[in-house]
N, C-alpha and C. Protein backbone atom coordinates (compact mmCIF):
# COMPACT_ATOMS: atom_id res chain seq x y z
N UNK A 1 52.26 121.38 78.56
CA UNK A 1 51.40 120.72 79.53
C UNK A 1 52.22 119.85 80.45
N UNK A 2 51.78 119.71 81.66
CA UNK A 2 52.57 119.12 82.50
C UNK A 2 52.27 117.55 82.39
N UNK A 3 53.54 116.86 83.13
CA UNK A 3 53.08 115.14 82.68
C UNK A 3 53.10 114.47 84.20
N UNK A 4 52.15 116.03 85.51
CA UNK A 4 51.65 115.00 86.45
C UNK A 4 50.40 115.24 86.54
N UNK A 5 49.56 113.88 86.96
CA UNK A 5 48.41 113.71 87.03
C UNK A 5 47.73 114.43 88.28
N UNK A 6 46.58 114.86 87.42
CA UNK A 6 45.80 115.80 88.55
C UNK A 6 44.42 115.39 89.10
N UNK A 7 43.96 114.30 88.60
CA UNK A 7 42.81 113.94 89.43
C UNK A 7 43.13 111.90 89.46
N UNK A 8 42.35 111.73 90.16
CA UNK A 8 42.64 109.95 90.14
C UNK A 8 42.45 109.36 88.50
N UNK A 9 41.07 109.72 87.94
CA UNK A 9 41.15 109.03 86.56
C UNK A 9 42.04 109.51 85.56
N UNK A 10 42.84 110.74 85.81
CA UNK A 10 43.96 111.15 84.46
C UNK A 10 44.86 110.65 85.29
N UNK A 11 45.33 110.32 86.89
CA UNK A 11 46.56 109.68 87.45
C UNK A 11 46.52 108.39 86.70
N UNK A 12 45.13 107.61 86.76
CA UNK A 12 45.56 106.10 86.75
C UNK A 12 45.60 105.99 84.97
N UNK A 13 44.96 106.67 84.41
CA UNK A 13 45.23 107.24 82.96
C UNK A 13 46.66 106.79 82.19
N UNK A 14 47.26 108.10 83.30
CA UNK A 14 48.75 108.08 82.57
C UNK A 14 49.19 107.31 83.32
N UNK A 15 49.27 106.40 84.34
CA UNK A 15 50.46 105.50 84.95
C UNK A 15 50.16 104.14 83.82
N UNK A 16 48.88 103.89 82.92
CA UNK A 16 48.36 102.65 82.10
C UNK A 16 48.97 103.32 80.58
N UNK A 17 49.15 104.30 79.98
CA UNK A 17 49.54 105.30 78.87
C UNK A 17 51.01 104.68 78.88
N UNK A 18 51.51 104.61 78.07
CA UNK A 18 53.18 104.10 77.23
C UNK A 18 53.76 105.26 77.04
N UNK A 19 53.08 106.35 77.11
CA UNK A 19 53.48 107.52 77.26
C UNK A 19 53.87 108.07 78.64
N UNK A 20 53.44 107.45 79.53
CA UNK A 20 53.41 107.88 80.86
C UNK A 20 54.96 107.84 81.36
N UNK A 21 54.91 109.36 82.29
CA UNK A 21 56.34 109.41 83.27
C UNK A 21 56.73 108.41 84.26
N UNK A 22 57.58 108.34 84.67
CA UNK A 22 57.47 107.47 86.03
C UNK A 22 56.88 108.55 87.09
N UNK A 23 57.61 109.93 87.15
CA UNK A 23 56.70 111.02 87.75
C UNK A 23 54.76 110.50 88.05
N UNK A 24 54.62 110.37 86.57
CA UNK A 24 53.06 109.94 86.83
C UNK A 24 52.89 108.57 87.19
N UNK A 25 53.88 107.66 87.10
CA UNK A 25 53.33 106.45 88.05
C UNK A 25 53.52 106.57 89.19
N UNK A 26 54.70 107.21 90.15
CA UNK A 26 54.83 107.62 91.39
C UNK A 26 53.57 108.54 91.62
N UNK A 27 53.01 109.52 90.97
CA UNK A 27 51.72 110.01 91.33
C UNK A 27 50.33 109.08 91.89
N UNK A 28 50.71 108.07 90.86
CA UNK A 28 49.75 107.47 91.04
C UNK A 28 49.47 106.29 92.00
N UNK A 29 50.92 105.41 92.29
CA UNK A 29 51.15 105.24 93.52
C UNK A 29 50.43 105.88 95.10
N UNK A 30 50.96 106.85 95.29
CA UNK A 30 50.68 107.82 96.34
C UNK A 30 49.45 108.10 96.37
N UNK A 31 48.73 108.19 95.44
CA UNK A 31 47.27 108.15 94.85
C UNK A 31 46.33 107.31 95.42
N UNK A 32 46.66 105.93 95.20
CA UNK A 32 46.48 105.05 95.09
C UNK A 32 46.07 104.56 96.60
N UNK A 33 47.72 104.69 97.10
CA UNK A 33 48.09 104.23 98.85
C UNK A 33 47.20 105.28 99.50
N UNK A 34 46.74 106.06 99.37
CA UNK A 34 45.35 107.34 100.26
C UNK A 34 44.48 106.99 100.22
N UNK A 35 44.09 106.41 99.00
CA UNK A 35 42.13 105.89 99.21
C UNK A 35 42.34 105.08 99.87
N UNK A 36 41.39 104.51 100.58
CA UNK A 36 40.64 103.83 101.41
C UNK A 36 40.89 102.22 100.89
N UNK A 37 41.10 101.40 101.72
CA UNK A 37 40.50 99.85 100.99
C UNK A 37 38.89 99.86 100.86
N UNK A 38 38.48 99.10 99.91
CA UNK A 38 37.17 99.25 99.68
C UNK A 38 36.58 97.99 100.83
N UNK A 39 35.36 98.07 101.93
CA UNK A 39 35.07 96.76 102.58
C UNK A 39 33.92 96.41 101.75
N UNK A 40 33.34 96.85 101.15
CA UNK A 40 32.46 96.24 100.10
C UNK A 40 32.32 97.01 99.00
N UNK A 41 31.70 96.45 97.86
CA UNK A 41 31.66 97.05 96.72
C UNK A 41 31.32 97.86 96.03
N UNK A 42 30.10 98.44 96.87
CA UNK A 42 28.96 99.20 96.92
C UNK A 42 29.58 100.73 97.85
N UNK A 43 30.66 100.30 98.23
CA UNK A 43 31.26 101.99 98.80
C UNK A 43 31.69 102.78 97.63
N UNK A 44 32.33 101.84 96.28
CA UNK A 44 32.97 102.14 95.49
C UNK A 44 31.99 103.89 94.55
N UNK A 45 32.05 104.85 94.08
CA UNK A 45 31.42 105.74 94.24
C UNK A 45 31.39 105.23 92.14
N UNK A 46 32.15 104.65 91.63
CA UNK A 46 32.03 104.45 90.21
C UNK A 46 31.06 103.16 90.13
N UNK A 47 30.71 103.10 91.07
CA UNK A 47 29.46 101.74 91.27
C UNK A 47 28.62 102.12 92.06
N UNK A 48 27.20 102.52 91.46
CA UNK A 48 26.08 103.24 92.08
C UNK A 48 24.58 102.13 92.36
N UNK A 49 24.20 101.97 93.55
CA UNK A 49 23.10 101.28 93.59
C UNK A 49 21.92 102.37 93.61
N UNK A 50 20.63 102.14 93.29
CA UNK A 50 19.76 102.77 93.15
C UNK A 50 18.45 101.63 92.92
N UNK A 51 17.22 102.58 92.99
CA UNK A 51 16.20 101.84 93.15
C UNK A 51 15.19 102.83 92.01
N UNK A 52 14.34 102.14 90.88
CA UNK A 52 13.16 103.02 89.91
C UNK A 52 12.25 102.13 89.93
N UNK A 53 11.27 102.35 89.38
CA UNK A 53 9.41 101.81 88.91
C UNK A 53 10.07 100.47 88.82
N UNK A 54 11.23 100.16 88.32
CA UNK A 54 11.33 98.89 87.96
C UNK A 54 11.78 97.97 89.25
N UNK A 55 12.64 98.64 90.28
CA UNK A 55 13.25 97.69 91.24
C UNK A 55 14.51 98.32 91.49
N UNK A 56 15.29 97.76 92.34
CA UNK A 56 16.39 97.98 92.49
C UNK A 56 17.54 97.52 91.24
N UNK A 57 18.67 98.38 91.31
CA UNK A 57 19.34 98.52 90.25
C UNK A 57 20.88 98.79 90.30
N UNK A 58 21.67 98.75 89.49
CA UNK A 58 23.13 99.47 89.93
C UNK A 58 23.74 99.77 88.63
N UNK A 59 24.93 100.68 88.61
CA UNK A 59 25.30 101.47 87.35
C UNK A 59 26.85 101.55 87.62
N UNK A 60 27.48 101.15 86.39
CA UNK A 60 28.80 101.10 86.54
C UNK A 60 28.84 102.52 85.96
N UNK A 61 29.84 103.13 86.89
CA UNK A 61 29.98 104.58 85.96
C UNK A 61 31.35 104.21 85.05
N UNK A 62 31.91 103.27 84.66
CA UNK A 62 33.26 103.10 84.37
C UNK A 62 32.45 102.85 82.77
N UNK A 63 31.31 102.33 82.24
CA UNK A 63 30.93 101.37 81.07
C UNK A 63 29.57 102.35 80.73
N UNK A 64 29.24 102.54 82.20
CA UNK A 64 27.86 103.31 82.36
C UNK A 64 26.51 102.43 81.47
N UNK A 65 26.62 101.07 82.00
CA UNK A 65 25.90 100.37 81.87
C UNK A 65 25.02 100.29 82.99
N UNK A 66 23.67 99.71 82.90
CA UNK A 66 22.86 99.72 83.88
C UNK A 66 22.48 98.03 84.47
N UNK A 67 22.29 97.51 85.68
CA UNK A 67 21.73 96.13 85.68
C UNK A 67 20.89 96.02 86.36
N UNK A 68 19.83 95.04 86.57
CA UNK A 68 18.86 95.00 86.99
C UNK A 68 19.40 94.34 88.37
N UNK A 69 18.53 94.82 89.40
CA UNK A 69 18.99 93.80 90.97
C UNK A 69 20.51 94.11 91.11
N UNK A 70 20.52 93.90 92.63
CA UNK A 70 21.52 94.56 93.06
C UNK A 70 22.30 92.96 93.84
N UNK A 71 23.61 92.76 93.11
CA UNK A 71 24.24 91.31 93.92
C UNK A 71 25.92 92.16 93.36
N UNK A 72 26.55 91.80 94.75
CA UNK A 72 27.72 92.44 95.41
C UNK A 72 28.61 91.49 94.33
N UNK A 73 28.68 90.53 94.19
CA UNK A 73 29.46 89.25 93.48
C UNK A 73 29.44 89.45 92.21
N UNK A 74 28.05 89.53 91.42
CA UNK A 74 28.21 90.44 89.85
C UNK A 74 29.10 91.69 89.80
N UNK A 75 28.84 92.27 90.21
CA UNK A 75 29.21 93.58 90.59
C UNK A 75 30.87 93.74 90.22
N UNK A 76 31.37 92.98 91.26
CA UNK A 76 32.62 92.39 91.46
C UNK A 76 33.18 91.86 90.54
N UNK A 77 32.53 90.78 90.03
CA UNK A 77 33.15 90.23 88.83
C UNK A 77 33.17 91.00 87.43
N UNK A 78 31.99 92.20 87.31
CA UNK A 78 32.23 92.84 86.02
C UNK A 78 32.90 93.65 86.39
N UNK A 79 32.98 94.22 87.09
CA UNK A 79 35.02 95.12 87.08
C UNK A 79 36.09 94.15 87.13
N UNK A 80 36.08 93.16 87.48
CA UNK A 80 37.18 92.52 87.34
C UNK A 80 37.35 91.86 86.18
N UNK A 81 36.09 91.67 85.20
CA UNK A 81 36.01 91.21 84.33
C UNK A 81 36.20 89.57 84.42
N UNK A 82 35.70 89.37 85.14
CA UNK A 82 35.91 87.76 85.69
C UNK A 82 34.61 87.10 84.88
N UNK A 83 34.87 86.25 83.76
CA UNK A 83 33.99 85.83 82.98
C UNK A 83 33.78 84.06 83.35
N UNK A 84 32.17 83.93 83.38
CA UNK A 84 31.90 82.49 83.64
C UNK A 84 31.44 82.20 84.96
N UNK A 85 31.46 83.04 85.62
CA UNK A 85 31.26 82.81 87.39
C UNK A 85 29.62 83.35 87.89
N UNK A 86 29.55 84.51 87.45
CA UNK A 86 28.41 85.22 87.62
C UNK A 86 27.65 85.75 86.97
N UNK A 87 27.06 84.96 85.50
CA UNK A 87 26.61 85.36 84.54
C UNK A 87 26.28 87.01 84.42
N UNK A 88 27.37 87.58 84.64
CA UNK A 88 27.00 88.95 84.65
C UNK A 88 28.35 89.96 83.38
N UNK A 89 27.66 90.39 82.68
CA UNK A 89 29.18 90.84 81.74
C UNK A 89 29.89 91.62 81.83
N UNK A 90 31.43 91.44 81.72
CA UNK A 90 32.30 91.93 81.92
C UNK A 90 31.95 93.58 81.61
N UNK A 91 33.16 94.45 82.13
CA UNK A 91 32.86 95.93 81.88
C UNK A 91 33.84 95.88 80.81
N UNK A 92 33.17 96.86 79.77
CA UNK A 92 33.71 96.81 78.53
C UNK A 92 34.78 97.96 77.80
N UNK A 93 34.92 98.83 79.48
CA UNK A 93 35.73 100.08 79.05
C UNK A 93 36.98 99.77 79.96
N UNK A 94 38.19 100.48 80.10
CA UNK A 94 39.54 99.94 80.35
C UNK A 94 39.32 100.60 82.14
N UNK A 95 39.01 100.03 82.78
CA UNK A 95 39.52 100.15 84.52
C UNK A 95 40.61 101.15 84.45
N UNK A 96 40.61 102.04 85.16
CA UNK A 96 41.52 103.18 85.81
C UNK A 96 42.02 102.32 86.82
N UNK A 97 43.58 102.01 86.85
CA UNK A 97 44.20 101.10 87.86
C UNK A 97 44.29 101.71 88.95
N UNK A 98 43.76 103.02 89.25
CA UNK A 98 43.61 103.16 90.62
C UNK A 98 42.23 102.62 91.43
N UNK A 99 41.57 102.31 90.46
CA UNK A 99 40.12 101.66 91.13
C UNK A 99 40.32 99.83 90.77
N UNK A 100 41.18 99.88 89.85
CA UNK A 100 41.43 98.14 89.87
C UNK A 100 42.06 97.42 90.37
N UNK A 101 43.03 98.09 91.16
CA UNK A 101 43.44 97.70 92.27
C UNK A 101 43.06 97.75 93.99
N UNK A 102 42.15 98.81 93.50
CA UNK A 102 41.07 98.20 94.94
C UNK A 102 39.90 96.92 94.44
N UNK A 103 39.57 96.66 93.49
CA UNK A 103 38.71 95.93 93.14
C UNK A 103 39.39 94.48 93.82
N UNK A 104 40.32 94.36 92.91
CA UNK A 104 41.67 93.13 93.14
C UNK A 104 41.68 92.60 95.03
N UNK A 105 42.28 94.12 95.50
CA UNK A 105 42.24 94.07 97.00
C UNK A 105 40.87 93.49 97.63
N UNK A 106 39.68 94.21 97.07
CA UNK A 106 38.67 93.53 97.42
C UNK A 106 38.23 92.10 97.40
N UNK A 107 38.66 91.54 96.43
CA UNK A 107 38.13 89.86 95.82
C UNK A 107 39.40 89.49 96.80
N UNK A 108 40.58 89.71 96.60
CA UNK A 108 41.58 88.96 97.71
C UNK A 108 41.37 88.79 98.55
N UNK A 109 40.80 89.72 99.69
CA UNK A 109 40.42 89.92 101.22
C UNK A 109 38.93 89.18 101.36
N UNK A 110 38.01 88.77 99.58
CA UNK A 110 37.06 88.15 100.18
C UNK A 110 36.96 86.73 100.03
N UNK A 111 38.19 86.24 99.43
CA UNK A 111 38.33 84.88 99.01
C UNK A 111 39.53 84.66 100.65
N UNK A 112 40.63 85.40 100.84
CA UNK A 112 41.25 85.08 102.17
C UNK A 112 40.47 85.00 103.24
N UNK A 113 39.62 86.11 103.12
CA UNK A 113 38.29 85.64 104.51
C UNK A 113 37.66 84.26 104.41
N UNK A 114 37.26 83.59 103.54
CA UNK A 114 36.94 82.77 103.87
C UNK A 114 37.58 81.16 104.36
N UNK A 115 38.83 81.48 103.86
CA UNK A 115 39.69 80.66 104.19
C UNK A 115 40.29 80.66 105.73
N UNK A 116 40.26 82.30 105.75
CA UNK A 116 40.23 82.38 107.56
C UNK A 116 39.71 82.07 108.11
N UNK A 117 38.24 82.39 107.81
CA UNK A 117 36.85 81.66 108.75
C UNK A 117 37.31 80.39 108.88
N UNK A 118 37.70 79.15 107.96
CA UNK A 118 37.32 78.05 107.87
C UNK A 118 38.41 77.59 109.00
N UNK A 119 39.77 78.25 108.99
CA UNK A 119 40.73 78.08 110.09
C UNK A 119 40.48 78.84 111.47
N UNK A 120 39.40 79.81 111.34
CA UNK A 120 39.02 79.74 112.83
C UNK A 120 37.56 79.04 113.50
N UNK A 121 37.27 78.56 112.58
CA UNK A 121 35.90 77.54 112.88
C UNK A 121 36.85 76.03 113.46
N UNK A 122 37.83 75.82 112.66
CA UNK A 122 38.55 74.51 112.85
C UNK A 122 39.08 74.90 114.36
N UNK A 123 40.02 76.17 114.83
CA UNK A 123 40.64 76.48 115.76
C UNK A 123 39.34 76.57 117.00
N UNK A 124 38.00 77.57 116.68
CA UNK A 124 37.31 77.15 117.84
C UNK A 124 36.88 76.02 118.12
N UNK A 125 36.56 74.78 117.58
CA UNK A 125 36.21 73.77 117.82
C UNK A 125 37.34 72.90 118.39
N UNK A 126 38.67 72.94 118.27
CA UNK A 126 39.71 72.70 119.11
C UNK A 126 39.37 72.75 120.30
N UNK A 127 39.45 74.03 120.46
CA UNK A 127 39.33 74.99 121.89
C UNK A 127 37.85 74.44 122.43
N UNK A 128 37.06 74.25 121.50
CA UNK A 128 35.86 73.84 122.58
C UNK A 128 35.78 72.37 122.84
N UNK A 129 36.41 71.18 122.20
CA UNK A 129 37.17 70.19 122.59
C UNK A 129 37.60 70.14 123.65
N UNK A 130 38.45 71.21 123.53
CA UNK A 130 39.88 70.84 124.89
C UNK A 130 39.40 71.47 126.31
N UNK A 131 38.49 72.69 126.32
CA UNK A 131 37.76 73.23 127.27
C UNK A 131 36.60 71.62 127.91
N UNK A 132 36.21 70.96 126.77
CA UNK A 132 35.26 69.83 127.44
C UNK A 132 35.71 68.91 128.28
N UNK A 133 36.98 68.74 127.47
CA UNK A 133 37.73 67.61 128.13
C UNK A 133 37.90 68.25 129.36
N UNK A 134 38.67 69.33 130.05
CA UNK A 134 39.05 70.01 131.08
C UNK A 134 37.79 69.82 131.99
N UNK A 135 36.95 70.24 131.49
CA UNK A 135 35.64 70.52 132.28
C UNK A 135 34.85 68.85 132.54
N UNK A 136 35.13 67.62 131.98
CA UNK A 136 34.90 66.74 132.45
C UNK A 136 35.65 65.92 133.29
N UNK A 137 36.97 66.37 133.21
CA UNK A 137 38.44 66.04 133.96
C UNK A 137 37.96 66.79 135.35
N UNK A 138 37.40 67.93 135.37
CA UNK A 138 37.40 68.92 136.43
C UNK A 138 36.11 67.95 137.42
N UNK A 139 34.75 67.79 136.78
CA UNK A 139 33.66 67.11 137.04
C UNK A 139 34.11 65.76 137.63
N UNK A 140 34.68 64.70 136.94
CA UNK A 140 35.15 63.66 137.30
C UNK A 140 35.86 63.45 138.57
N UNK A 141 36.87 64.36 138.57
CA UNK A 141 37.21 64.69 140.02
C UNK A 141 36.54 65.04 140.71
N UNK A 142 35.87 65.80 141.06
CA UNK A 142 34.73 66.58 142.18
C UNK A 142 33.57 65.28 142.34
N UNK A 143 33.02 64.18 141.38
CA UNK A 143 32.24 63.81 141.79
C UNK A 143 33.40 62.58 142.11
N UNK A 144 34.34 61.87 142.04
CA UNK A 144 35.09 60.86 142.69
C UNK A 144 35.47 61.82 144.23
N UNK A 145 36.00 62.61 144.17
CA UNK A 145 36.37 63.31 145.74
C UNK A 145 35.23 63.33 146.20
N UNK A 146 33.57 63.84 146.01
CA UNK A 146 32.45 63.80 146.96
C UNK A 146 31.76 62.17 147.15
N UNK A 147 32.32 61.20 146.46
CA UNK A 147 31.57 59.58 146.60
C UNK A 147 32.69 59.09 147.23
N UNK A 148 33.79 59.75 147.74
CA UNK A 148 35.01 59.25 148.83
C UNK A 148 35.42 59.82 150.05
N UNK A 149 34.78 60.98 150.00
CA UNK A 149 34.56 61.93 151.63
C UNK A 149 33.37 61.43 152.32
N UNK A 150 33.48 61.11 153.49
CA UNK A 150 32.72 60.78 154.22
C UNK A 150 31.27 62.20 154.52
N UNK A 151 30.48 61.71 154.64
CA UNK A 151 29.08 62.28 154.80
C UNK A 151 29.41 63.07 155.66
N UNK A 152 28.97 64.76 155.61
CA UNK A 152 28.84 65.83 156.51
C UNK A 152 27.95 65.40 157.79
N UNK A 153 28.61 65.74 159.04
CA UNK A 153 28.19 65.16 159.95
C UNK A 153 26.81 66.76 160.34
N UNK A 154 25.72 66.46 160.93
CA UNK A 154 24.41 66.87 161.12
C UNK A 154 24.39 67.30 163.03
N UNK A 155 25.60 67.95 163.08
CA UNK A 155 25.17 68.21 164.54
C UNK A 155 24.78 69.33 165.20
């Protein structure tokens, strides 16, 4: 039998296996770098939302557990297994590191976003500062130059 991986869950399989080639971690690499970044959680195809008699719902196919109501942040945290945050429980079967490292990528890009926001909320309010000032500097002048020009003559 050969020792390279042929679909994503036997790639990320054997690159996590003690048995594994470097062959199959370079597989899985390359693997890896092709999918897509995930922009939300719900693209992820091993995380299924759905709706029955009961309500809306979602299904880890990794645990193949089911939860009631659908919140992006549970979701998130039980693949990552992030315990204490979102009363929601961890997934209890071992992540294929080719999907846990988009998970990872995901929580990074959504904890850095917000830190961005907060530095471009700080940066527009600069800018709309310094635009006021300009624009009352600009005003100030125009109404001192029109209360020091003599009156348009009416002839």
């Amino acid at each position: 039998s050969s020792n390279v991986a042929h679909s994503n869950d036997d790639c990320a399989e054997a690159s996590m296996s003690a048995a594994g080639s470097v062959d199959n971690g370079d597989a899985c690499l390359s693997t890896a770098a092709s999918m897509p970044p995930l922009m939300r959680i719900c693209d992820c195809a091993k995380l299924v939302r759905s709706v029955n008699s009961k309500g809306p719902f979602w299904e880890c196919k990794h645990c193949n557990n089911i939860y009631e109501g659908i919140n992006a942040s549970k979701t998130l945290c039980h693949v990552l297994k992030i315990k204490g945050t979102q009363n929601v429980a961890a997934c209890k079967e071992e992540i294929p590191l080719i999907y846990l490292q988009r998970y990872e990528d995901l929580y990074s890009w959504q904890h850095r976003g917000k830190e961005a926001k907060a530095e471009e909320i700080v940066a527009r309010s600069n800018m709309t500062a310094a635009r006021q000032d300009k624009n009352c500097c600009i005003f100030k002048a125009t109404v001192q130059e029109f209360t020091q020009s003599p009156p348009p003559s009416n002839n």
